[in-house]
N, C-alpha and C. Protein backbone atom coordinates (compact mmCIF):
# COMPACT_ATOMS: atom_id res chain seq x y z
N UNK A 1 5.47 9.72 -41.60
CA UNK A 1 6.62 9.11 -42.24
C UNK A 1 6.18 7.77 -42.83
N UNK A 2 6.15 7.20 -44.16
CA UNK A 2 5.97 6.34 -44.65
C UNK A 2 7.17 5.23 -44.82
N UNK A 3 7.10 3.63 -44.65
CA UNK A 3 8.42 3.25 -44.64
C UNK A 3 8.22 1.65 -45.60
N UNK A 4 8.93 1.89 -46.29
CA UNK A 4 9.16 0.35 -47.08
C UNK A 4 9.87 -0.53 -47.01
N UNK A 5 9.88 -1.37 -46.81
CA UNK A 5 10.76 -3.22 -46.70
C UNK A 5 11.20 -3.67 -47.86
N UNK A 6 10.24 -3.56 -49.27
CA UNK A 6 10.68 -4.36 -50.14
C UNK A 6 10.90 -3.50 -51.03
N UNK A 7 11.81 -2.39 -50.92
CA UNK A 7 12.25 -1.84 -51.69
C UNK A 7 11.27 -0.69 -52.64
N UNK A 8 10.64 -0.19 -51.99
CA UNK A 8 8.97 0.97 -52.35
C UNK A 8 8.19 0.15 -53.09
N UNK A 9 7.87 -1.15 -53.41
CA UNK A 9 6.86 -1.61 -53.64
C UNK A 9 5.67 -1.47 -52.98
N UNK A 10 5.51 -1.59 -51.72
CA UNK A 10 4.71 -1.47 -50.46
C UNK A 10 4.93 0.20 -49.75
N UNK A 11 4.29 0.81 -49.67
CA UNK A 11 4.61 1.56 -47.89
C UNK A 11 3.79 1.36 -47.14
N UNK A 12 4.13 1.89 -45.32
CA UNK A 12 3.39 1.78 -44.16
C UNK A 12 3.41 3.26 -44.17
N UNK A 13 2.96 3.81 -43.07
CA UNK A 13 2.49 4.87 -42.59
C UNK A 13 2.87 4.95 -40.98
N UNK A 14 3.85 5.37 -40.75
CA UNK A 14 4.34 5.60 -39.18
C UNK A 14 4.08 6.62 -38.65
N UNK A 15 2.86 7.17 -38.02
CA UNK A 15 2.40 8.80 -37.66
C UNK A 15 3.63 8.51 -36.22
N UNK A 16 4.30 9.83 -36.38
CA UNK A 16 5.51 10.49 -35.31
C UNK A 16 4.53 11.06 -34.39
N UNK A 17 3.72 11.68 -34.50
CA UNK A 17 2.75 13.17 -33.30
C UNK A 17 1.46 12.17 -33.28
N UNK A 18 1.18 11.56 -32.47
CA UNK A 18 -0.04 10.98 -32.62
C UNK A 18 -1.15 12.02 -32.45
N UNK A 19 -0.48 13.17 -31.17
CA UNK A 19 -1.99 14.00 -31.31
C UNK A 19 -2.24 14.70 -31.98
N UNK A 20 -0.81 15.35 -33.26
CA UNK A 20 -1.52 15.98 -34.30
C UNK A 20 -0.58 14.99 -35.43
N UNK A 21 -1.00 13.86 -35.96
CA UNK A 21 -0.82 13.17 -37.17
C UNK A 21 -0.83 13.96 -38.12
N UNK A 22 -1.28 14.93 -38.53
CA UNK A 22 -0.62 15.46 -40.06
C UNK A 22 -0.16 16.42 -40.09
N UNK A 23 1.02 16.98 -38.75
CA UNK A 23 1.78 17.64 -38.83
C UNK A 23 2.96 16.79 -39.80
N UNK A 24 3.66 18.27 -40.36
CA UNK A 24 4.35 17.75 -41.94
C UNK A 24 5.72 17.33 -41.44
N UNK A 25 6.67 16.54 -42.19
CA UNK A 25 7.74 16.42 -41.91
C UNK A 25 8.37 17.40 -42.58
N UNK A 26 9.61 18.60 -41.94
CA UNK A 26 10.23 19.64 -42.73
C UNK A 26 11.87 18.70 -42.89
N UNK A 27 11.98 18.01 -41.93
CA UNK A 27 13.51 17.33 -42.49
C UNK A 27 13.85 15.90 -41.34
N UNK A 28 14.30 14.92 -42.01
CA UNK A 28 14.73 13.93 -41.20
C UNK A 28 16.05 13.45 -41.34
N UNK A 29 16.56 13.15 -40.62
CA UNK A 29 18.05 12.40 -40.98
C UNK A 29 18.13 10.84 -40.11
N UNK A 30 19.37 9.94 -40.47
CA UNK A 30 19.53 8.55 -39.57
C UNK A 30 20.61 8.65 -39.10
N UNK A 31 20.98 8.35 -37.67
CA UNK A 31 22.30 7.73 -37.39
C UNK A 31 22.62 7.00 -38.09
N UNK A 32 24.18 7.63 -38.55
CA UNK A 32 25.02 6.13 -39.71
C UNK A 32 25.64 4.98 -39.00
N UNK A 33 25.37 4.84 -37.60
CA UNK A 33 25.49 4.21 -37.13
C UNK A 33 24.71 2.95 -36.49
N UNK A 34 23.82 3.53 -36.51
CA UNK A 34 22.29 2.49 -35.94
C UNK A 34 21.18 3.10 -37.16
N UNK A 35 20.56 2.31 -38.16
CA UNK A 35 19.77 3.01 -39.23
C UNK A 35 18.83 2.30 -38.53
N UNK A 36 18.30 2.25 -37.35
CA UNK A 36 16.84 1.99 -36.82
C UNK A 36 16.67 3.21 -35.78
N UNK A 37 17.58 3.97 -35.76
CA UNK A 37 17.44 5.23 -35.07
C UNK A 37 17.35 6.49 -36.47
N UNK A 38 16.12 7.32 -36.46
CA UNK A 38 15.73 8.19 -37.03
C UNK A 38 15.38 9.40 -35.98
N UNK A 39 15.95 10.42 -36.77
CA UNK A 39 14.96 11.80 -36.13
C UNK A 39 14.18 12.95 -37.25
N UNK A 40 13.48 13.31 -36.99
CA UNK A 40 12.37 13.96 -37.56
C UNK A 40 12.15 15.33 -37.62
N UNK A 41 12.45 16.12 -38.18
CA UNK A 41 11.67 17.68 -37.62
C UNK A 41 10.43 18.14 -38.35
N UNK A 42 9.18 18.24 -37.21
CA UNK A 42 8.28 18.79 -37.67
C UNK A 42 7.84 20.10 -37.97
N UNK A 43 7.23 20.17 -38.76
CA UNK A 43 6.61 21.89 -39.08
C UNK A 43 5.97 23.13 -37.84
N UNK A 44 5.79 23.87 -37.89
CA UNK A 44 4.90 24.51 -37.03
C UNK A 44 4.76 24.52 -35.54
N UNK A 45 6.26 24.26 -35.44
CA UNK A 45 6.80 24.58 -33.51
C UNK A 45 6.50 22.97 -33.08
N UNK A 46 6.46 21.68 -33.74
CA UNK A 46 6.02 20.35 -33.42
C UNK A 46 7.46 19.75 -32.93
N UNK A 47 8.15 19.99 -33.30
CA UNK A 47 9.78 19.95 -32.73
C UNK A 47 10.58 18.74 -33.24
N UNK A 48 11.12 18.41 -32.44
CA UNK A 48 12.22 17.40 -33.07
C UNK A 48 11.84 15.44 -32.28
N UNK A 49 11.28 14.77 -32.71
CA UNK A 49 11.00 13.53 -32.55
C UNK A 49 12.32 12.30 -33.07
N UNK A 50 12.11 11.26 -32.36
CA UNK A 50 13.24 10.68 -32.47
C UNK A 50 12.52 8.62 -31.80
N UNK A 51 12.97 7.93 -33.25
CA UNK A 51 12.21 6.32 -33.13
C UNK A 51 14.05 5.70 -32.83
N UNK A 52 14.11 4.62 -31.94
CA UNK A 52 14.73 4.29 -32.07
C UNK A 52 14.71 2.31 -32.41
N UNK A 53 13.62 2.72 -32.79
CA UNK A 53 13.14 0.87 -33.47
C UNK A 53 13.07 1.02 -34.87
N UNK A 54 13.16 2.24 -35.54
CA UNK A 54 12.54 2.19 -37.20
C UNK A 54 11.36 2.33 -37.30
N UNK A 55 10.74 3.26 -36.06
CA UNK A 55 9.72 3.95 -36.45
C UNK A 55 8.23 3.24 -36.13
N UNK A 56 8.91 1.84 -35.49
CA UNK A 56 7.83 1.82 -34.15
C UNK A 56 7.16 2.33 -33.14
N UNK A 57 7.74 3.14 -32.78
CA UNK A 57 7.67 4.23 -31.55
C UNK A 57 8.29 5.57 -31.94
N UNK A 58 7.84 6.53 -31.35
CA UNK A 58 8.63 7.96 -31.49
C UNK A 58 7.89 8.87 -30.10
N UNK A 59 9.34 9.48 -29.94
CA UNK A 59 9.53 10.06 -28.59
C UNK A 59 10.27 11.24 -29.20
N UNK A 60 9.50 12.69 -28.27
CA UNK A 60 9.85 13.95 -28.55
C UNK A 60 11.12 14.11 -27.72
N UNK A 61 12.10 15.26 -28.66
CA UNK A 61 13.54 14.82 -28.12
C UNK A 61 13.86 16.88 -28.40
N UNK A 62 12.66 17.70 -27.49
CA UNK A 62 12.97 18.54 -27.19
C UNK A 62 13.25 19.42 -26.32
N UNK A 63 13.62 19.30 -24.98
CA UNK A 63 14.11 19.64 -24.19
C UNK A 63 15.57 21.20 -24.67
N UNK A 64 14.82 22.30 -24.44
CA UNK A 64 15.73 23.12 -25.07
C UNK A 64 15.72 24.15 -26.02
N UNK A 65 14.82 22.97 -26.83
CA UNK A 65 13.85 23.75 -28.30
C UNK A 65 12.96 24.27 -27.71
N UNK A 66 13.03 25.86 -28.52
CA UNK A 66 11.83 26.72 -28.37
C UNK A 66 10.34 25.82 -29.35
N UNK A 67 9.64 25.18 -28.30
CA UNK A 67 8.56 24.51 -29.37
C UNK A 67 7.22 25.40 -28.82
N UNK A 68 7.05 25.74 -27.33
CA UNK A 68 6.10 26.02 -26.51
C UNK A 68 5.53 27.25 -26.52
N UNK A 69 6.83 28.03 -26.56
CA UNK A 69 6.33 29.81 -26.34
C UNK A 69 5.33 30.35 -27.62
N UNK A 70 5.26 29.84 -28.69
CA UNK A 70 4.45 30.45 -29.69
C UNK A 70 4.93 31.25 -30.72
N UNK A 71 6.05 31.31 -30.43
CA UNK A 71 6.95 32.21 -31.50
C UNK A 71 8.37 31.53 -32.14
N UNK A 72 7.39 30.23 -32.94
CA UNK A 72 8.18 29.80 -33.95
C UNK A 72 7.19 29.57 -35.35
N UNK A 73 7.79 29.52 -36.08
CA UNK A 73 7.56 29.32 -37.57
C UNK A 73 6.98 28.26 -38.21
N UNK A 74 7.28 27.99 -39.51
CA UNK A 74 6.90 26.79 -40.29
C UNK A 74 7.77 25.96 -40.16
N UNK A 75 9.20 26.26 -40.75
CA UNK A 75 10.38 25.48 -40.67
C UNK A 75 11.38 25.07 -39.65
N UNK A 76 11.44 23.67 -39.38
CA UNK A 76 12.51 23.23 -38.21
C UNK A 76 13.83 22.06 -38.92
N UNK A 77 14.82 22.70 -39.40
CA UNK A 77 15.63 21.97 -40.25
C UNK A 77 16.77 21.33 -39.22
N UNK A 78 16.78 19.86 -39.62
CA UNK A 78 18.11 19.39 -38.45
C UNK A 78 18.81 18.28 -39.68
N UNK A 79 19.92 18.18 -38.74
CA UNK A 79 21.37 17.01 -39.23
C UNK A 79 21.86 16.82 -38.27
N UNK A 80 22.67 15.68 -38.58
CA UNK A 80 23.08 14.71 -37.57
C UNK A 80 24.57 14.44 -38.19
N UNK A 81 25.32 14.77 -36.99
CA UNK A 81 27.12 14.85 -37.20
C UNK A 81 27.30 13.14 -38.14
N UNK A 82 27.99 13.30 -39.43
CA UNK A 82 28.50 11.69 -39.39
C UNK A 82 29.49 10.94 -38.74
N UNK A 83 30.22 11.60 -38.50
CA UNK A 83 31.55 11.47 -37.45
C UNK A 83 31.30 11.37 -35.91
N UNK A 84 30.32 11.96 -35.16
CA UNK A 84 30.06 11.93 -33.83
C UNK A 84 28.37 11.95 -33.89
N UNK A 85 27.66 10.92 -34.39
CA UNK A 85 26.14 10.53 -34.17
C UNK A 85 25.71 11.04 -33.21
N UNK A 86 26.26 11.62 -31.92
CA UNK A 86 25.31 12.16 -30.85
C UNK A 86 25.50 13.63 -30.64
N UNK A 87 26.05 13.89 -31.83
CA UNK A 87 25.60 15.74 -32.50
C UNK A 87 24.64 15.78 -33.45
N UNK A 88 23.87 16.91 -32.97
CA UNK A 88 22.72 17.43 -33.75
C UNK A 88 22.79 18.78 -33.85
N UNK A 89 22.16 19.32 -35.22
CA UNK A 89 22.08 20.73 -34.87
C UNK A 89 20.81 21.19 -35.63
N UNK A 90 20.01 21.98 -34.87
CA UNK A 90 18.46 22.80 -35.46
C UNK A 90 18.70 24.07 -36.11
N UNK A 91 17.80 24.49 -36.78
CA UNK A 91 17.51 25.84 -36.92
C UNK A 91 15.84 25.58 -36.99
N UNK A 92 15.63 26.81 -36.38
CA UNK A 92 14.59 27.15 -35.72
C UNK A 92 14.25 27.93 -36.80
N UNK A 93 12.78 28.65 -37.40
CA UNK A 93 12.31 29.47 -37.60
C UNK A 93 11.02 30.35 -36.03
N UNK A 94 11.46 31.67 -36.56
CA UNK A 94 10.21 31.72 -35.25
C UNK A 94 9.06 32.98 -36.14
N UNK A 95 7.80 32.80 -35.62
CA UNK A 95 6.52 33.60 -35.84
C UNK A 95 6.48 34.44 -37.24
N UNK A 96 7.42 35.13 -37.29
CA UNK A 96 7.76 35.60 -38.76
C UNK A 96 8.52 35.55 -39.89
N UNK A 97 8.96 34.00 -39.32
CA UNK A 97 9.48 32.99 -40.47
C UNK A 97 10.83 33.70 -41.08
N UNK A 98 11.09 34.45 -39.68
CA UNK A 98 13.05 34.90 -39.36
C UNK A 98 13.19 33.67 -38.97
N UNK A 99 14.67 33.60 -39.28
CA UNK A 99 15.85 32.66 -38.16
C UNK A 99 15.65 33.02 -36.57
N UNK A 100 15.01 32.26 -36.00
CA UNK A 100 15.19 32.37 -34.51
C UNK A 100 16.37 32.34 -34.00
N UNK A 101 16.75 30.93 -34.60
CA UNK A 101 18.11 30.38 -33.51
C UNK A 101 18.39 29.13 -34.25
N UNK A 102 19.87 29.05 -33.83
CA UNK A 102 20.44 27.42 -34.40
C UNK A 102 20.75 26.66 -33.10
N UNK A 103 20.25 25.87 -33.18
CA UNK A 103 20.43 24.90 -31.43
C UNK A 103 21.28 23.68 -31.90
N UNK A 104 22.23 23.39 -30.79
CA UNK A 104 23.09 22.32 -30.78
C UNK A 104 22.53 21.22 -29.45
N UNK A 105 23.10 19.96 -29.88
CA UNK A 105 22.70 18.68 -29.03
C UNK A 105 24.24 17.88 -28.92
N UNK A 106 24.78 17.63 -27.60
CA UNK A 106 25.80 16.53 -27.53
C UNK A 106 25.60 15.33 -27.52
N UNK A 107 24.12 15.23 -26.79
CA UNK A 107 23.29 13.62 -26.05
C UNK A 107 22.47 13.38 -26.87
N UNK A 108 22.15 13.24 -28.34
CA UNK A 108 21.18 12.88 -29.13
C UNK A 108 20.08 13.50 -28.80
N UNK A 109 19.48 14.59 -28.74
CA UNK A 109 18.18 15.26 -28.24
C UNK A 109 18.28 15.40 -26.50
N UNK A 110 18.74 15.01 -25.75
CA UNK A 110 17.76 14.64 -24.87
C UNK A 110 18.37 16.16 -24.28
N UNK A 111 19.33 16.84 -24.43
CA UNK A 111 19.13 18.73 -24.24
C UNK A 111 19.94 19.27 -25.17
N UNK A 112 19.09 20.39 -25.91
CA UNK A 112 19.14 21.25 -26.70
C UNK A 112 20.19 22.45 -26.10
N UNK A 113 20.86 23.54 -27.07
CA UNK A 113 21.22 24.52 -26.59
C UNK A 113 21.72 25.33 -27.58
N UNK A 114 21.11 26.80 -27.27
CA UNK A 114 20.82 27.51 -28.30
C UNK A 114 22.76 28.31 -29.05
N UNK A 115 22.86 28.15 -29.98
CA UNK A 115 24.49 28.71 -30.15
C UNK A 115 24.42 30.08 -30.39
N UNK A 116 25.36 31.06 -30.58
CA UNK A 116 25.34 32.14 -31.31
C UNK A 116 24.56 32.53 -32.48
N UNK A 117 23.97 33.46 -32.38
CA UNK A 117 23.40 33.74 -33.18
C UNK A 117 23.84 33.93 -34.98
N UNK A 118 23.44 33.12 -36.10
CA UNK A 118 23.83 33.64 -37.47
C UNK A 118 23.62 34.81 -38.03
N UNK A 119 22.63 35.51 -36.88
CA UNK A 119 22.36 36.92 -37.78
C UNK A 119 20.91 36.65 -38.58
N UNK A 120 20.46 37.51 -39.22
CA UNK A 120 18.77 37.63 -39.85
C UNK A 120 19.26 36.77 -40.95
N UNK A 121 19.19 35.64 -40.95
CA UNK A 121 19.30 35.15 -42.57
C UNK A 121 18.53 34.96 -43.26
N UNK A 122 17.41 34.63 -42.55
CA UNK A 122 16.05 34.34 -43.44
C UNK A 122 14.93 35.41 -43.70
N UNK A 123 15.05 36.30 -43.53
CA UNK A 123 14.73 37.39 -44.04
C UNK A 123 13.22 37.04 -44.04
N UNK A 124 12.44 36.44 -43.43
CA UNK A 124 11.12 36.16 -43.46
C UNK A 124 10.67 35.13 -44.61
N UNK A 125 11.80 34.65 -44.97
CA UNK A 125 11.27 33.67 -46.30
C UNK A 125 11.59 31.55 -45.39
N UNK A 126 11.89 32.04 -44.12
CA UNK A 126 11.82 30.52 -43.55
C UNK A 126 10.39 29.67 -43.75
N UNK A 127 9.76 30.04 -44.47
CA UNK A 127 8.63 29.46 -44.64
C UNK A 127 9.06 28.36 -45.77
N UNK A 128 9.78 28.26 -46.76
CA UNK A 128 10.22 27.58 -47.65
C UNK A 128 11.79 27.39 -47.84
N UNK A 129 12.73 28.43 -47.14
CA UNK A 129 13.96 28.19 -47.57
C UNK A 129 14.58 28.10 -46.17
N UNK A 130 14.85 26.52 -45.32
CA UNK A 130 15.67 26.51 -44.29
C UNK A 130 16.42 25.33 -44.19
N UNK A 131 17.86 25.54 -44.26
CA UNK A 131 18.42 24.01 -44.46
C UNK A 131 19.90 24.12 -43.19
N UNK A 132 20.61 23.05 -42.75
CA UNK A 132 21.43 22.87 -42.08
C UNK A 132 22.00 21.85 -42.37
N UNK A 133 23.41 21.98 -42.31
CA UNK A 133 24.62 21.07 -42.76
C UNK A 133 25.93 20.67 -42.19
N UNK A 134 26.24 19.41 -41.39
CA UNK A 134 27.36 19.23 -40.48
C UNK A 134 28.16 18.50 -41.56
N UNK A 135 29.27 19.31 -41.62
CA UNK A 135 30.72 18.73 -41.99
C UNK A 135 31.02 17.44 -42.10
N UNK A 136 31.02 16.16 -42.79
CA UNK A 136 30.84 14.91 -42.90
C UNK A 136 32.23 14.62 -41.97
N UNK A 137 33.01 15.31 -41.82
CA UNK A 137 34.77 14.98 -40.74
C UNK A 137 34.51 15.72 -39.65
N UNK A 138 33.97 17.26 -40.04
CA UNK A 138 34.38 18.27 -38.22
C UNK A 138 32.90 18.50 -37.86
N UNK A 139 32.25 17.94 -36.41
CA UNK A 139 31.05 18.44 -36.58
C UNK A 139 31.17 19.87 -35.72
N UNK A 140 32.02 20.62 -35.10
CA UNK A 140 32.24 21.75 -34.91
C UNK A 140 32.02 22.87 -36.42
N UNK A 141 31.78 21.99 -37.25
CA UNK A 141 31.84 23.37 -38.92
C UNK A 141 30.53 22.51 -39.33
N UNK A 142 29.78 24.00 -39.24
CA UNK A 142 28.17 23.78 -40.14
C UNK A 142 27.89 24.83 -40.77
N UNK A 143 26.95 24.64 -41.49
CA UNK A 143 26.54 25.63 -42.75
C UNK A 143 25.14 25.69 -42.68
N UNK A 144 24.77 26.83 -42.56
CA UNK A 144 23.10 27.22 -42.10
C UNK A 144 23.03 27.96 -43.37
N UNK A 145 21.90 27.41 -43.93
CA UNK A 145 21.34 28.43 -45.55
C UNK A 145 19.72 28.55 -45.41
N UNK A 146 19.69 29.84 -45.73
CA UNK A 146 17.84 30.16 -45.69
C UNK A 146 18.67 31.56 -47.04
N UNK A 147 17.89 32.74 -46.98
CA UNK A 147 18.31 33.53 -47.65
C UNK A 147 19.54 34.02 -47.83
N UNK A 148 20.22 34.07 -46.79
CA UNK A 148 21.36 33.99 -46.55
C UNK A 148 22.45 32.83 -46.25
N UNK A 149 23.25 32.70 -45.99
CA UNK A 149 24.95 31.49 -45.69
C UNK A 149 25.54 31.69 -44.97
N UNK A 150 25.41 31.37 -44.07
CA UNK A 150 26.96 31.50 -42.75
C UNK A 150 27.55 30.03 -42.24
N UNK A 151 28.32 29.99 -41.95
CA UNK A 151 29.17 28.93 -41.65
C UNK A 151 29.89 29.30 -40.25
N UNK A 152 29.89 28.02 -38.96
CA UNK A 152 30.46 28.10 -38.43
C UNK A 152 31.93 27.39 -37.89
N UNK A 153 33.07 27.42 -37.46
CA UNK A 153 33.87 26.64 -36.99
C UNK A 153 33.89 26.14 -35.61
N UNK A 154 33.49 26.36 -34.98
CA UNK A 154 33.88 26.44 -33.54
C UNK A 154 32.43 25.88 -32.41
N UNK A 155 31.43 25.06 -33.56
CA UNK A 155 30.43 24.44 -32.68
C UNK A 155 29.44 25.56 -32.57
N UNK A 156 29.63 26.84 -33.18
CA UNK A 156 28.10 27.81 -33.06
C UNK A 156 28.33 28.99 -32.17
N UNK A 157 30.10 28.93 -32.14
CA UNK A 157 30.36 30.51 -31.14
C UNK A 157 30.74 31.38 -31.97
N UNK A 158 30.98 31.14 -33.45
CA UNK A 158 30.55 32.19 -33.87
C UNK A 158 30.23 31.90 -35.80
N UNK A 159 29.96 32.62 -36.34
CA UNK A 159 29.22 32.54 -37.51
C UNK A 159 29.86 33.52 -38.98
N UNK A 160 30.48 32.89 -39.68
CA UNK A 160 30.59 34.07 -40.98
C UNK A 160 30.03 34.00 -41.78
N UNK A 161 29.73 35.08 -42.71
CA UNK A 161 28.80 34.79 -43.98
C UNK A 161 29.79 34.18 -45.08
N UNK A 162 28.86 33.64 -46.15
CA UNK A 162 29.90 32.37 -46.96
C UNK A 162 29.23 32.99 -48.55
N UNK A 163 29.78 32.74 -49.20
CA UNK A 163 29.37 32.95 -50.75
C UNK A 163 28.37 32.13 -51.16
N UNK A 164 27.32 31.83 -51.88
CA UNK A 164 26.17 30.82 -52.11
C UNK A 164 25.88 31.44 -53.64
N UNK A 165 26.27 32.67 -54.43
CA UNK A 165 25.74 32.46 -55.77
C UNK A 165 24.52 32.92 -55.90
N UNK A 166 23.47 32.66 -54.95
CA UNK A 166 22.12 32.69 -55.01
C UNK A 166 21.65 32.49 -54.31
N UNK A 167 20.53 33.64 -54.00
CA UNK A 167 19.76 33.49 -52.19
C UNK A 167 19.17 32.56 -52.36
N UNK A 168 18.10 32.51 -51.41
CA UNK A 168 16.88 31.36 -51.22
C UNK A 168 17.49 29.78 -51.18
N UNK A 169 18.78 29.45 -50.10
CA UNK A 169 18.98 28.41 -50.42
C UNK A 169 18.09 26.95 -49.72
N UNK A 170 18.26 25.65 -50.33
CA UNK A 170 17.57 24.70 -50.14
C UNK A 170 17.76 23.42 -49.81
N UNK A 171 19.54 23.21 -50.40
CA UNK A 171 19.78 22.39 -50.30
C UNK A 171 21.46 22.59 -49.92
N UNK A 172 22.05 21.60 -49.15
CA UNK A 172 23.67 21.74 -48.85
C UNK A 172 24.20 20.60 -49.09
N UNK A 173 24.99 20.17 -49.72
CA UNK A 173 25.65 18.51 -49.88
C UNK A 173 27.01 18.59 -50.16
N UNK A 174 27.91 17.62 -49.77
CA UNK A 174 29.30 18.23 -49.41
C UNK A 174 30.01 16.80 -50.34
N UNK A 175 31.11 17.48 -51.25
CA UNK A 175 31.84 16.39 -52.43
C UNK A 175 32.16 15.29 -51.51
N UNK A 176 31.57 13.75 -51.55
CA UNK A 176 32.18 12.93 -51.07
C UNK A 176 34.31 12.59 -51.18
N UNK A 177 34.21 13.53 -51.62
CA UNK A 177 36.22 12.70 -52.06
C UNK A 177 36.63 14.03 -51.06
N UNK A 178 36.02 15.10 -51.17
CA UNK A 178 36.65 16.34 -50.81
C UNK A 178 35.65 17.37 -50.15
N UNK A 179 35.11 17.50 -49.16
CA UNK A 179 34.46 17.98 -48.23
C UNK A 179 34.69 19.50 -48.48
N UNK A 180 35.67 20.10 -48.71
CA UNK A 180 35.59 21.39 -48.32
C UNK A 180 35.21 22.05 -49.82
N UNK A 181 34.41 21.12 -50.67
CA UNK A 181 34.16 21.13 -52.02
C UNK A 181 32.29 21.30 -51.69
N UNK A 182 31.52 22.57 -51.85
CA UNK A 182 30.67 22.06 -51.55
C UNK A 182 29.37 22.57 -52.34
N UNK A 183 28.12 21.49 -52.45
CA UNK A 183 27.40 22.30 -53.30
C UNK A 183 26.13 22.75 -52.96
N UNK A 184 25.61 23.92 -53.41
CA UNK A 184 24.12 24.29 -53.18
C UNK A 184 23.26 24.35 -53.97
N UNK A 185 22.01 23.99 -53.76
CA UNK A 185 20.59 24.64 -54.37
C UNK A 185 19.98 25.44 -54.13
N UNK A 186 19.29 26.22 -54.69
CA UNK A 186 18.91 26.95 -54.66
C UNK A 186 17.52 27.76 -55.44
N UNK A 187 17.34 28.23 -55.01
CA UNK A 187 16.16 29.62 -56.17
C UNK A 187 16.61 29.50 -57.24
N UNK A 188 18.10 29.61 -57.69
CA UNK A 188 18.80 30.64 -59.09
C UNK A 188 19.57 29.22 -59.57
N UNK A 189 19.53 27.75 -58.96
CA UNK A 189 20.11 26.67 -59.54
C UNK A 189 20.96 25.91 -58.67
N UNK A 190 22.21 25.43 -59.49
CA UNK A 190 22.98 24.54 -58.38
C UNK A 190 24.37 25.10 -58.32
N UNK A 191 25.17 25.45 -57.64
CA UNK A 191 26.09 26.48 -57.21
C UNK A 191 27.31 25.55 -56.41
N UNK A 192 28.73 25.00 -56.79
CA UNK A 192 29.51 24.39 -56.51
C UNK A 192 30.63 26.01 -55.53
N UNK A 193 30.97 25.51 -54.21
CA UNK A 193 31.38 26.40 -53.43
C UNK A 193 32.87 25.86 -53.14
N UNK A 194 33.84 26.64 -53.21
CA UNK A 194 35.34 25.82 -52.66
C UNK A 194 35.67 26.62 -51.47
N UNK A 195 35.11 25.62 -50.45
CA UNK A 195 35.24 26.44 -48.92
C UNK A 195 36.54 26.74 -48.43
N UNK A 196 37.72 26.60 -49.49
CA UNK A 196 38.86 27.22 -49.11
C UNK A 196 39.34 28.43 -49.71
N UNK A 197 38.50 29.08 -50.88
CA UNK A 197 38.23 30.37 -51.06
C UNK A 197 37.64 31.24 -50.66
N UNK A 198 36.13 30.29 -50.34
CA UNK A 198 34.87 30.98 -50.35
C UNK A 198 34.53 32.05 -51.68
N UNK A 199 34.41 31.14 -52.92
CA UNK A 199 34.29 31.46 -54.03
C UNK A 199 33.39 30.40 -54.69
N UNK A 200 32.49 30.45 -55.38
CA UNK A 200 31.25 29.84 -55.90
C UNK A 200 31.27 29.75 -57.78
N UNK A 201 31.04 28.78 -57.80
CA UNK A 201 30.78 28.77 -59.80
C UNK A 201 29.34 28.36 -60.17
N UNK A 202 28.98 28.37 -61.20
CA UNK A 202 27.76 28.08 -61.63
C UNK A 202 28.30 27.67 -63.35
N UNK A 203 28.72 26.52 -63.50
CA UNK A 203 29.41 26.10 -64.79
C UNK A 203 28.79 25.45 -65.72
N UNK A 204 29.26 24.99 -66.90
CA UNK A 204 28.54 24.75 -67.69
C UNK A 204 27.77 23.77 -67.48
N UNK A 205 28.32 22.51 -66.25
CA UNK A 205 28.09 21.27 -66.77
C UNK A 205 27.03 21.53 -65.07
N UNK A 206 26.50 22.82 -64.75
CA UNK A 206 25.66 23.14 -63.46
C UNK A 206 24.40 24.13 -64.15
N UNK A 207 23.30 23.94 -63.87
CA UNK A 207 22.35 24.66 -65.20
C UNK A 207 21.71 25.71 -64.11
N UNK A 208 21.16 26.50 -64.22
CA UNK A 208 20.71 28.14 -63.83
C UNK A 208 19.05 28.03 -64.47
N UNK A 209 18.12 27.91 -63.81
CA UNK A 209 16.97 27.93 -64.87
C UNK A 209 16.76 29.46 -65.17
């Protein structure tokens, strides 16, 4: 993780895994509450790390996560509730770069626990397409995208599939004015979703390469 002071003029270099330093970062997020608390997810079963100085220090915060057994993947995608900072939620890839599992956290890392299953979403393409998304108001409603979309209400007891426009998704970001307004990236472009239809556009002023 590289970090700048004066605005990216400068960076440092903060290695998270000291014993394997160039394991990759697959996704990080900050408490919006304390922005000297960061967490990290690494590539290749390295798990979920967590600085709470700004990256002075970092301490593994997996207790829960399948990191050990050998049968996980490339991709470890996490977010962090904005509404309740000491929710987290993973998705796991495992060995053949399927969806293993989506794991939930109440205590900021310190135990993991695996929810209901979303079903095969990643179809073996978690090697490049794994993303996770908590509801900026309910962190009980998240949105897991790899090849597939499911969404849950209820904290991960159970899972429906959601409209996305276009597999291979990459990215999830939710309308600041209107949350249940939401948009994706993807393989096939950028895809605006109205999660009170569950109906998707791809419009003029949204481009399709």
């Amino acid at each position: 993780v590289f970090k700048s002071t004066d605005g990216g003029s400068t960076w440092n270099l903060n290695v998270v895994h000291t014993a394997a330093p160039q394991a990759g970062v697959w996704d990080m997020v900050m408490n919006p509450a304390d922005p000297s608390m960061i967490y990290v997810a690494l590539a290749f079963g390295k798990g979920v790390w967590r600085t709470t100085n700004a990256g002075g220090e970092w301490a593994p915060r997996n207790f829960g996560l399948p990191v050990l057994d050998g049968d996980v993947g490339t991709s470890l995608a996490i977010d962090i509730s904005l509404s309740t900072p000491s929710i987290l939620y993973a998705a796991q890839t495992d060995a053949s770069d399927n969806l293993r599992g989506v794991y939930k956290t109440t205590n900021g890392g310190a135990f993991w626990e695996e929810t209901t299953s979303p079903g095969h979403i990643a179809g073996g393409q978690g090697v490049h397409t794994n993303v996770i998304r908590i509801h900026p108001q309910h962190p009980d409603t998240v949105y897991v995208g790899s090849v597939g979309f499911s969404r849950t209400t209820d904290g991960g007891g159970t899972w429906t599939a959601r409209a996305a426009g276009h597999a291979d998704l990459e990215a999830i970001e939710f309308d600041p004015v209107d949350p249940s307004i939401v948009y994706l990236g993807s393989d096939g472009g950028i895809y605006r979703l109205d999660d009170n239809t569950n109906t998707v556009k791809n419009s003029d002023e949204i481009f399709t390469p």
